[in-house]
Protein backbone atom coordinates (compact mmCIF):
# COMPACT_ATOMS: atom_id res chain seq x y z
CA UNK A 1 185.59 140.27 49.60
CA UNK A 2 186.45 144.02 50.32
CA UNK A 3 184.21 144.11 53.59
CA UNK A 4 186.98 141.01 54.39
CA UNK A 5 190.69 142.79 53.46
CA UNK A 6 189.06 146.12 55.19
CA UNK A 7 188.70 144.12 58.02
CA UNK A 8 192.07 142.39 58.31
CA UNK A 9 193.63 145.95 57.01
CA UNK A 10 192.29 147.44 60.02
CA UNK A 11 192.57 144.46 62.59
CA UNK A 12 196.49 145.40 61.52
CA UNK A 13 195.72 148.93 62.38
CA UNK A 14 194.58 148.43 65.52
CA UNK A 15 197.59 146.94 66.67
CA UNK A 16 196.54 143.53 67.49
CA UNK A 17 199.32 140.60 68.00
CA UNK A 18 201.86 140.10 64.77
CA UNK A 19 200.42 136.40 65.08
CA UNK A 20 196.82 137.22 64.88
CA UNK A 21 197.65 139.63 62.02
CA UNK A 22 199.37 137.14 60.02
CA UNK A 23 196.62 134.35 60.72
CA UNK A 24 194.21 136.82 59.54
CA UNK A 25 196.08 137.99 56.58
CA UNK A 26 196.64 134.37 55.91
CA UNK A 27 192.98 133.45 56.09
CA UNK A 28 192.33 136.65 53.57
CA UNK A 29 194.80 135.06 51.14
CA UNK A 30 193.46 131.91 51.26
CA UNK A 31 189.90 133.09 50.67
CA UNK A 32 190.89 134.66 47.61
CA UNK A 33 192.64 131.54 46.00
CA UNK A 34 189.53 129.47 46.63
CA UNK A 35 187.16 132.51 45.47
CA UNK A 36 189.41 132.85 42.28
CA UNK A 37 189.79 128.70 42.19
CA UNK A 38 185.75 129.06 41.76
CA UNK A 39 185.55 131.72 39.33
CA UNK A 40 187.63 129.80 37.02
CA UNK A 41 185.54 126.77 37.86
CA UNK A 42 181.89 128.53 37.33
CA UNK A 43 183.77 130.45 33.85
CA UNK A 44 184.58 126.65 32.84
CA UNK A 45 181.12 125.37 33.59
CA UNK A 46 179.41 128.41 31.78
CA UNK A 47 181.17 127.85 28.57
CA UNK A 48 181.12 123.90 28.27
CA UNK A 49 177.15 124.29 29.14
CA UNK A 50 176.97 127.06 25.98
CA UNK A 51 178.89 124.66 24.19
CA UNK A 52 176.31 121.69 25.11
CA UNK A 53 173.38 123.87 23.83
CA UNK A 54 175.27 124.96 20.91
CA UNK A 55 175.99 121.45 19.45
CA UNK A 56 172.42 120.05 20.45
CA UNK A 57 170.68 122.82 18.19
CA UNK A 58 173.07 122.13 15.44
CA UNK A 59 171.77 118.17 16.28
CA UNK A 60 168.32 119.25 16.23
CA UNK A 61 168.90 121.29 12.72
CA UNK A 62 170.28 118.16 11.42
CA UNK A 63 167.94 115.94 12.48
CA UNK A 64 165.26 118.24 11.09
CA UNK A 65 166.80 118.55 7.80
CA UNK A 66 167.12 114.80 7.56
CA UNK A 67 163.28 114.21 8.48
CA UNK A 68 162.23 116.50 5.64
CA UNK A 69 164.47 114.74 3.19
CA UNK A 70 163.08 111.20 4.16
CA UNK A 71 159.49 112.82 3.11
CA UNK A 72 160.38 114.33 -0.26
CA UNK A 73 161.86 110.41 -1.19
CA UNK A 74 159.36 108.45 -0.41
């Protein structure tokens, strides 16, 4: 990501065409939405899965606990 806006900073430096500036700059921006978009995305992903895991060892606990009660009745 910085290897990309050091680029484009100095592709604007070297005094290329306002348009191919601007497309570049525009590219850059773009880049960074989607790279942010999938940060967000992977974030989401990372706490539903913990989530997931969380309530299937709670599950397991319970199911546990109810196995060793079914022993002690009969």
């Amino acid at each position: 990501m910085n290897a990309l806006s050091a680029a484009a900073e100095e592709l604007s430096k070297s005094g290329a065409e306002a348009d191919v500036t601007a497309a570049a700059a525009e590219k850059l921006k773009s880049f960074r939405d989607k790279w942010t978009e999938l940060e967000t995305a992977v974030a989401a992903r990372i706490k539903l899965g913990q989530m997931y895991v969380a309530f299937h060892k709670k599950a397991q606990q319970v199911r546990r606990g109810l196995s060793s009660r079914r022993t002690i009745c009969q």
